[in-house]
N, C-alpha and C. Protein backbone atom coordinates (compact mmCIF):
# COMPACT_ATOMS: atom_id res chain seq x y z
N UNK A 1 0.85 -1.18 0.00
CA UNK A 1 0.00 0.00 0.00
C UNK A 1 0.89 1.24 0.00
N UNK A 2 0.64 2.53 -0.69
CA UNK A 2 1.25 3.61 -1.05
C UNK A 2 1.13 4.06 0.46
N UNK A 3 2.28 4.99 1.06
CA UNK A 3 2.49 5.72 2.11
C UNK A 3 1.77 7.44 1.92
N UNK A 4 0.97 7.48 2.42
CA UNK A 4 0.19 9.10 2.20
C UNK A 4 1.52 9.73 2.67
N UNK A 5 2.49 9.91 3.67
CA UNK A 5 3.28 10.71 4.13
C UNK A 5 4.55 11.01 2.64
N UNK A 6 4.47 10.01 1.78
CA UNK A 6 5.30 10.50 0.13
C UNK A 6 4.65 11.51 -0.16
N UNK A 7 5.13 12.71 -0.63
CA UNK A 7 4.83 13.51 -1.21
C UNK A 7 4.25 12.68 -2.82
N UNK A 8 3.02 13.43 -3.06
CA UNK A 8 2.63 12.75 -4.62
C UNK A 8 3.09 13.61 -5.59
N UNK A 9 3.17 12.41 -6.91
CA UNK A 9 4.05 12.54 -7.78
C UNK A 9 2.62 13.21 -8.90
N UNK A 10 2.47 14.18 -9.62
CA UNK A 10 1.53 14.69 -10.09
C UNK A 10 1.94 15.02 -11.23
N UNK A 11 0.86 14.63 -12.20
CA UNK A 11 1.29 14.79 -13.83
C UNK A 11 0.12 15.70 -14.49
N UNK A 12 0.09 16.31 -14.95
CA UNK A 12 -0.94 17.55 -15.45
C UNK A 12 -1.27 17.04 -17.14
N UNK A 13 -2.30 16.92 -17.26
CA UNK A 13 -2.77 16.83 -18.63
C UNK A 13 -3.99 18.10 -18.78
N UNK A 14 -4.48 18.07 -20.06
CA UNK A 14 -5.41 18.86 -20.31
C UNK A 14 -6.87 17.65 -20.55
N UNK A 15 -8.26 18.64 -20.69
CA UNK A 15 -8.87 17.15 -21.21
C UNK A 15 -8.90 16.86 -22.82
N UNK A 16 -8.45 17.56 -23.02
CA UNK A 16 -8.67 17.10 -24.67
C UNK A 16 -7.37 16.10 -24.60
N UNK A 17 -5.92 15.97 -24.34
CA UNK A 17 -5.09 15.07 -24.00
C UNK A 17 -5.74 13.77 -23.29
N UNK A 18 -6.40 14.25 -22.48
CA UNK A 18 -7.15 12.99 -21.40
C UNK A 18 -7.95 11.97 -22.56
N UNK A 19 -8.74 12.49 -23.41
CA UNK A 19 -10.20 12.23 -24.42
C UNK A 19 -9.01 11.16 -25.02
N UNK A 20 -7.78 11.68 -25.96
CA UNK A 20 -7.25 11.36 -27.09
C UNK A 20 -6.22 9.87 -26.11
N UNK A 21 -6.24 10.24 -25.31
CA UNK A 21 -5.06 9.39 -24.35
C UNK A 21 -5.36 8.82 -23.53
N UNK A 22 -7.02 8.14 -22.77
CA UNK A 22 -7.36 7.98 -21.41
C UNK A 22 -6.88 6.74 -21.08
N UNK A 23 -6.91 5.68 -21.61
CA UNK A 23 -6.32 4.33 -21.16
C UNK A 23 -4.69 4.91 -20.62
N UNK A 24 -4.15 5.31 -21.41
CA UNK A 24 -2.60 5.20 -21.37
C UNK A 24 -2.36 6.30 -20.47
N UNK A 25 -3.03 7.08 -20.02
CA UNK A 25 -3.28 8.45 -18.89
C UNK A 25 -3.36 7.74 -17.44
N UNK A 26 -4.92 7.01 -17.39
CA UNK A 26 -5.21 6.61 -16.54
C UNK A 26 -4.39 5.75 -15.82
N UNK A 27 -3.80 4.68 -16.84
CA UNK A 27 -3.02 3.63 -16.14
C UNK A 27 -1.84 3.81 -15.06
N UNK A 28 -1.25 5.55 -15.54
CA UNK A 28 -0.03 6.15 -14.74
C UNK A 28 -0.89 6.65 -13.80
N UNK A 29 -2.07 6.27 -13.15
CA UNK A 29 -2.43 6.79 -11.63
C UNK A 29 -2.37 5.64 -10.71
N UNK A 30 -1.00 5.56 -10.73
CA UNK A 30 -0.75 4.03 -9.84
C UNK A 30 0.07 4.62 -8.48
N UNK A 31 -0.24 3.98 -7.42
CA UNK A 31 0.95 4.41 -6.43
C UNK A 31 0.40 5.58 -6.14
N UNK A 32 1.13 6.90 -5.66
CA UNK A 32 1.14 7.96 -5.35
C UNK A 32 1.45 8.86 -6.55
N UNK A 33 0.99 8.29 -7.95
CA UNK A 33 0.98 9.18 -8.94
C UNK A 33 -0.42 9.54 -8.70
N UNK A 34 -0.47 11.24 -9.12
CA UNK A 34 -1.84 11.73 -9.39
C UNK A 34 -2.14 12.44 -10.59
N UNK A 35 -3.35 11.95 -11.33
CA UNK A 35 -2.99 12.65 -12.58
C UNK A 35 -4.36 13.97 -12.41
N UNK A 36 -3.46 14.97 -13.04
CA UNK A 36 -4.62 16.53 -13.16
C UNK A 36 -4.61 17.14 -13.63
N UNK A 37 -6.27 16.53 -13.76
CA UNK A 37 -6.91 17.07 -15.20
C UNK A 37 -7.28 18.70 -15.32
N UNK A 38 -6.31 19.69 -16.18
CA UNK A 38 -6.87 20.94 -16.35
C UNK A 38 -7.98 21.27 -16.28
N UNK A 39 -8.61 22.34 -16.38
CA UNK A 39 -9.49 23.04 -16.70
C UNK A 39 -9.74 24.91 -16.80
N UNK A 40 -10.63 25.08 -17.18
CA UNK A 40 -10.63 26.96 -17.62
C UNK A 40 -10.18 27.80 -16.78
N UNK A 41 -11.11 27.63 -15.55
CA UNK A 41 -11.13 28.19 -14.19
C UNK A 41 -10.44 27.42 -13.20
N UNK A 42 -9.46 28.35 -12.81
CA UNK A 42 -8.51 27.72 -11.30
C UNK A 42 -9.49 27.13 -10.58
N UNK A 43 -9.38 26.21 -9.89
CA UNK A 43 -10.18 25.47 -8.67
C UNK A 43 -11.52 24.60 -9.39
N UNK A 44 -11.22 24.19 -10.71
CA UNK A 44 -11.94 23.74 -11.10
C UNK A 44 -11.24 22.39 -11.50
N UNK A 45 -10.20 22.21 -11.36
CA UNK A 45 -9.08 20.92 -11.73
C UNK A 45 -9.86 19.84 -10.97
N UNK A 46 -9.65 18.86 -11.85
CA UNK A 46 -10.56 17.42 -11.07
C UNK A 46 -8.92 16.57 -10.90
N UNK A 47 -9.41 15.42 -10.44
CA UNK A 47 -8.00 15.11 -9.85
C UNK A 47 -8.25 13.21 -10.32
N UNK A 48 -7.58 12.21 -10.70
CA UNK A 48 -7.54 10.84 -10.48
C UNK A 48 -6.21 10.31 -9.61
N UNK A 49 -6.57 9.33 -8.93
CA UNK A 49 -5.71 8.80 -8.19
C UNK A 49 -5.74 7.86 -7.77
N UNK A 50 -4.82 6.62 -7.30
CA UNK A 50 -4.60 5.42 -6.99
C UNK A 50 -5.78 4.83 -5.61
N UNK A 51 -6.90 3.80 -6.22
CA UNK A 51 -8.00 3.91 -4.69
C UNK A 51 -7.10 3.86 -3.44
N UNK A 52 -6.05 2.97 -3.45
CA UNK A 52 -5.31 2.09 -2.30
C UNK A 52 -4.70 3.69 -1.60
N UNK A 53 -4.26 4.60 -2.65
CA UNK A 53 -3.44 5.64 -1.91
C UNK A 53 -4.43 6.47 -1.57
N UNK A 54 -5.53 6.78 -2.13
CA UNK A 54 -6.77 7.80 -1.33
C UNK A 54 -7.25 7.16 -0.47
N UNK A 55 -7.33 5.27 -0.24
CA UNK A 55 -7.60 5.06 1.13
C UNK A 55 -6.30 5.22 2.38
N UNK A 56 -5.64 5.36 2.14
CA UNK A 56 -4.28 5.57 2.76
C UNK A 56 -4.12 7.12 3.58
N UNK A 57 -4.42 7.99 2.24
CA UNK A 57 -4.97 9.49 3.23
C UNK A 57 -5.95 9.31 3.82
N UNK A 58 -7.27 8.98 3.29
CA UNK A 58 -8.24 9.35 4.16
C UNK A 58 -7.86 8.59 5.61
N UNK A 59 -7.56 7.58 5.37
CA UNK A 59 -7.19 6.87 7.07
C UNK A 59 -6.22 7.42 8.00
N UNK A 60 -5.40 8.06 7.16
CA UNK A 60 -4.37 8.70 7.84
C UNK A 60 -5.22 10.08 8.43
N UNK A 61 -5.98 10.96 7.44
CA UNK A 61 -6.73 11.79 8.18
C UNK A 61 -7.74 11.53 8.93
N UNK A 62 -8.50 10.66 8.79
CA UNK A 62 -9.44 9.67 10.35
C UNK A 62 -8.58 9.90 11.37
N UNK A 63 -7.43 9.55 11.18
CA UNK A 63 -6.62 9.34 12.82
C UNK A 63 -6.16 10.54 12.90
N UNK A 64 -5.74 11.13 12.23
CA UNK A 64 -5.38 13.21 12.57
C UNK A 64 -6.23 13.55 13.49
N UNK A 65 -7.62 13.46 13.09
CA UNK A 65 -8.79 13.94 13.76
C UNK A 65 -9.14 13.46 15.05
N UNK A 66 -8.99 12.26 15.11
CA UNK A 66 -9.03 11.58 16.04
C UNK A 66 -8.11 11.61 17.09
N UNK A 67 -6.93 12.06 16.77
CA UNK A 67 -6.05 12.34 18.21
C UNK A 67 -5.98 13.67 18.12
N UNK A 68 -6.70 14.68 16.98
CA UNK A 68 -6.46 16.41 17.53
C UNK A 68 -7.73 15.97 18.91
N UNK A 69 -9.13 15.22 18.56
CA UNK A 69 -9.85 15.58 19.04
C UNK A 69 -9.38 15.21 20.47
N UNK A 70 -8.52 13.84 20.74
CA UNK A 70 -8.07 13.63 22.31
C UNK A 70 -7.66 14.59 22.57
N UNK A 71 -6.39 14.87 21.97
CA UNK A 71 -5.53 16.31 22.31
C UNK A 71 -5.94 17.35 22.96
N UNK A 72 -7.21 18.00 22.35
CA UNK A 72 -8.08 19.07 22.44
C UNK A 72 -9.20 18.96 23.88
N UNK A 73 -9.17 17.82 24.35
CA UNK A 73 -10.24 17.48 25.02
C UNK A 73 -8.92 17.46 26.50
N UNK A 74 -9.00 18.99 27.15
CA UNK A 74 -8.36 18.98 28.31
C UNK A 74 -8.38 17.98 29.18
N UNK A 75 -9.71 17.57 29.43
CA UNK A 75 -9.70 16.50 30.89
C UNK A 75 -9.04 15.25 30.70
N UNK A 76 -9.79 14.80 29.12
CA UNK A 76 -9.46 13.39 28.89
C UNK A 76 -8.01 13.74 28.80
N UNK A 77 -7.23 14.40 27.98
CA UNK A 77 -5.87 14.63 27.63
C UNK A 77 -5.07 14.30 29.31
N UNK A 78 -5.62 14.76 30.54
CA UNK A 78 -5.21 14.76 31.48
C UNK A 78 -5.33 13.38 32.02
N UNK A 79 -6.22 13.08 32.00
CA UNK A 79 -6.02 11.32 32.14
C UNK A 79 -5.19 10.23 31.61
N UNK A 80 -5.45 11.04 30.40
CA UNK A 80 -4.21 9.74 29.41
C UNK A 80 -2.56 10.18 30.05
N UNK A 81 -2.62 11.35 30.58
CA UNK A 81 -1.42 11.76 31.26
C UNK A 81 -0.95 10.96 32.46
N UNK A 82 -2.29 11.14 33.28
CA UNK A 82 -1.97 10.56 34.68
C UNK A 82 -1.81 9.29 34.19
N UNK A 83 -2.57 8.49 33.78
CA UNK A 83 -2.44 6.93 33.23
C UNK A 83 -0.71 6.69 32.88
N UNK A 84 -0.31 7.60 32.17
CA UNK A 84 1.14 7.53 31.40
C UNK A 84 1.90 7.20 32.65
N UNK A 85 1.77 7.59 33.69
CA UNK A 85 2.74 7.33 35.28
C UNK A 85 2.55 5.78 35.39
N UNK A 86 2.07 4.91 35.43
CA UNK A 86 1.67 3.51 35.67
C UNK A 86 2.28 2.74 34.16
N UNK A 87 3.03 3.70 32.93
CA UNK A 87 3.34 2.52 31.85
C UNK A 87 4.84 1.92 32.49
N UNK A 88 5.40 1.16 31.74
CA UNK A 88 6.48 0.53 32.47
C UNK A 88 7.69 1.51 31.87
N UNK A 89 8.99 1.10 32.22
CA UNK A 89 9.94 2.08 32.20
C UNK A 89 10.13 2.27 30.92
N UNK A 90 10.54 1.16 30.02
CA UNK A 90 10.68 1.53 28.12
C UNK A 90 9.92 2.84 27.85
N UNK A 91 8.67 2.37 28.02
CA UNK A 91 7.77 3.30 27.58
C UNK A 91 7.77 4.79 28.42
N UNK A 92 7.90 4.85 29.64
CA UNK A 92 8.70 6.16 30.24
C UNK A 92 9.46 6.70 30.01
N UNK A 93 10.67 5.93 28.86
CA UNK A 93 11.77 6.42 28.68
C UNK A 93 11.55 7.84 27.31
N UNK A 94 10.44 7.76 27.12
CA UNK A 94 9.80 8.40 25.94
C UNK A 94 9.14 10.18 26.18
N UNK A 95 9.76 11.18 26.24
CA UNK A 95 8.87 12.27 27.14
C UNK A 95 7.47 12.34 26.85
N UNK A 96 6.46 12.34 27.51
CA UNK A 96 5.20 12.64 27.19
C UNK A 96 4.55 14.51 28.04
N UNK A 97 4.42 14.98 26.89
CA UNK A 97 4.24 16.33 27.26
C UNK A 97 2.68 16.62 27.65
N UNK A 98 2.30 17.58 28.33
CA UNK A 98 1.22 18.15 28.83
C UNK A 98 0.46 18.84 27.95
N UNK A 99 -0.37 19.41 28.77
CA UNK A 99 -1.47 19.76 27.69
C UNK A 99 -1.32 21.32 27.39
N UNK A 100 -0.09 21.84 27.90
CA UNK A 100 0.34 23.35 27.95
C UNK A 100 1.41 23.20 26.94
N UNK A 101 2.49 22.15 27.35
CA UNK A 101 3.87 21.94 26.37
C UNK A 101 3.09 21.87 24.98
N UNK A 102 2.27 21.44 25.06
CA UNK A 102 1.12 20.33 23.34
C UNK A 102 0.69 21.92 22.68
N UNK A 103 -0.13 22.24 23.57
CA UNK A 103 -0.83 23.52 23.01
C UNK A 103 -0.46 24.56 23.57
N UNK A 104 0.18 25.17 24.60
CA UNK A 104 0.39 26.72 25.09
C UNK A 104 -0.47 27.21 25.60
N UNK A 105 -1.72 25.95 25.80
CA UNK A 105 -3.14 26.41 26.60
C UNK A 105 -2.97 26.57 28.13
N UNK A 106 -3.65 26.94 28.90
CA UNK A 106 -3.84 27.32 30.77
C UNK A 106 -5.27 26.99 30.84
């Protein structure tokens, strides 16, 4: 499975290139190639890409969200803290920062 943390490799076509070329276009959206497709208006570019590597971001952003939201959540954040005193030493040997060091919050 493609690593979302690779920067993607992005190839720009137009669509009339896409129309005349799509088999042999499409096939280079393998891996962390992305192919993108022009268009008139900026922000109108459509995008193809490898399923395995768009499931790869999106999961990777599931879990972004999912530990901003621990992160963000003072009390719980403070628990998973206190809990951290009871792991064994390996895992102590690791700094685990607060919820002030994390964010600069009071």
């Amino acid at each position: 499975m493609p690593r979302a943390s690779s920067q993607p490799e992005f190839i720009e076509v137009n669509r009339s290139e896409l129309r005349q070329n799509q088999s042999s276009l499409l096939r280079k959206a393998k891996g962390r190639t992305v192919l993108v497709i022009s268009a008139p208006q900026e922000g109108e570019e459509k995008i193809v890409l490898d399923r395995a590597y768009f499931d790869d971001l999106a999961a990777k952003l599931r879990a972004a969200t999912e530990t901003l939201a621990i992160t963000t959540d003072k009390r719980l954040f403070s628990r998973i803290l206190a809990a951290a005193e009871t792991l064994d030493a390996d895992v102590r040997k690791q700094k685990l920062h607060s919820f002030e060091e994390a964010f600069g919050a009071k």
